[in-house]
Protein backbone atom coordinates (compact mmCIF):
# COMPACT_ATOMS: atom_id res chain seq x y z
CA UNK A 1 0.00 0.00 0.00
CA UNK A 2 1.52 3.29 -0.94
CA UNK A 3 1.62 6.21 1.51
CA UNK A 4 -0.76 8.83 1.83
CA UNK A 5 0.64 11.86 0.79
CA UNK A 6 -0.77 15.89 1.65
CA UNK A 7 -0.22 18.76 -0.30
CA UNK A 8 -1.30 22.46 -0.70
CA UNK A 9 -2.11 24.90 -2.92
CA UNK A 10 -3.47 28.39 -2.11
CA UNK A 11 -5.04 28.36 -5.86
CA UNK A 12 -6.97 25.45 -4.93
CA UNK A 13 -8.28 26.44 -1.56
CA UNK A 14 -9.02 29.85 -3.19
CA UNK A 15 -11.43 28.25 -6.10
CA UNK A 16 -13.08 25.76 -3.55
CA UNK A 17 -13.95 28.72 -1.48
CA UNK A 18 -15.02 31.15 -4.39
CA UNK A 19 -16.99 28.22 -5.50
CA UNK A 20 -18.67 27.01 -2.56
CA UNK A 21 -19.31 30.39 -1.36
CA UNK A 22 -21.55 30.94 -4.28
CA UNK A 23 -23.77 28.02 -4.47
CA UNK A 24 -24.13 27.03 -0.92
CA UNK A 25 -26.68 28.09 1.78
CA UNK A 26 -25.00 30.01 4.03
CA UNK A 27 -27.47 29.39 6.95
CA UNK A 28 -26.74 25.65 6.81
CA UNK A 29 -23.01 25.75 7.77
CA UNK A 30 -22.21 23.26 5.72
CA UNK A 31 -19.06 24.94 3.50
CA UNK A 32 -15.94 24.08 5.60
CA UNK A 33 -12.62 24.46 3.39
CA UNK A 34 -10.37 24.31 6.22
CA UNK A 35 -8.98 20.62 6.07
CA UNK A 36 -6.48 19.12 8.78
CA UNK A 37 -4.72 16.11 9.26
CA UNK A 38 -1.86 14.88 11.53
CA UNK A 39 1.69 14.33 9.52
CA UNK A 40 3.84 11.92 10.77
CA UNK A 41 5.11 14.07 12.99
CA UNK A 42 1.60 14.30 14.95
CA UNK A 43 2.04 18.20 13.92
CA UNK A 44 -1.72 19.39 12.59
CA UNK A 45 -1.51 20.89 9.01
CA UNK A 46 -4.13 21.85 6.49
CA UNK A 47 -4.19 20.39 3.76
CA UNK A 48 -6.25 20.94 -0.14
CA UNK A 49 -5.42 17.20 -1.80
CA UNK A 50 -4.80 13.90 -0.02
CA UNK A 51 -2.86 11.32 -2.47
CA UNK A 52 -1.50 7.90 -2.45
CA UNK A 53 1.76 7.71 -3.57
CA UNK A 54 4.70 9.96 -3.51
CA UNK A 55 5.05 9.96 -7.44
CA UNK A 56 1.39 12.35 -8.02
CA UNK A 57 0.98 16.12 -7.73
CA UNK A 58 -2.43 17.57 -7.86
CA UNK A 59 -2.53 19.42 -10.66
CA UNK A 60 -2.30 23.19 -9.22
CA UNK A 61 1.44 24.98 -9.97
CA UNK A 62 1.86 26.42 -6.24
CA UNK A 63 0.81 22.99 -4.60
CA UNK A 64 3.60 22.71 -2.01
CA UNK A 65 4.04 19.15 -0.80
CA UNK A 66 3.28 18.62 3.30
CA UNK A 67 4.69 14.66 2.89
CA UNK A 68 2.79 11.66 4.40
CA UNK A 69 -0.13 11.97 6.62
CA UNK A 70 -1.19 9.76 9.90
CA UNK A 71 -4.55 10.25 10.19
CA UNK A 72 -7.68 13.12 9.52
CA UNK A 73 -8.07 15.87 12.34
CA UNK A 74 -10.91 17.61 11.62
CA UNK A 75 -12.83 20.28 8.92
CA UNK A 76 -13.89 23.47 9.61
CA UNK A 77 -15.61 26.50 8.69
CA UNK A 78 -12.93 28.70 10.06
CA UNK A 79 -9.29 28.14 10.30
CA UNK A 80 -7.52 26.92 13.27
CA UNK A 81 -4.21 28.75 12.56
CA UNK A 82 -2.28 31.08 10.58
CA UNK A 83 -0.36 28.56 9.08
CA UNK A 84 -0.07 25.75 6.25
């Protein structure tokens, strides 16, 4: 089984936002971009893509790679710190 790999990109989290934002009822609460996981380090880190193996990018040019996660944290509506 390969590993589970996280990665980032502002330009995705920016049209995921910009998308959800306009087509989703903001009284349900239901839009919540802010992803987390633990890395292997048990450090919590947001993340846009989760993929297996260490050979695949998402397809975004600023996706910065986070390496291999342990497990999901949680999703949110707001974020739970300032960084990535």
């Amino acid at each position: 089984m390969s590993a589970q790999i996280a990665w980032y990109s502002q330009t995705q989290f920016n049209n995921y936002v910009r998308h959800n934002s306009m087509s989703h009822d903001k009284s349900s609460g239901r839009m919540q971009p802010y992803i987390y996981y633990y890395d292997k380090d048990d450090n919590i880190i947001q993340v846009t893509e989760i993929v297996n193996g260490e050979n695949r990018k998402p397809n975004f040019d600023d996706a910065v790679c986070k390496g291999p996660i342990k497990k999901f944290y949680k999703c949110t509506n707001v974020p739970i710190n300032d960084t990535n």
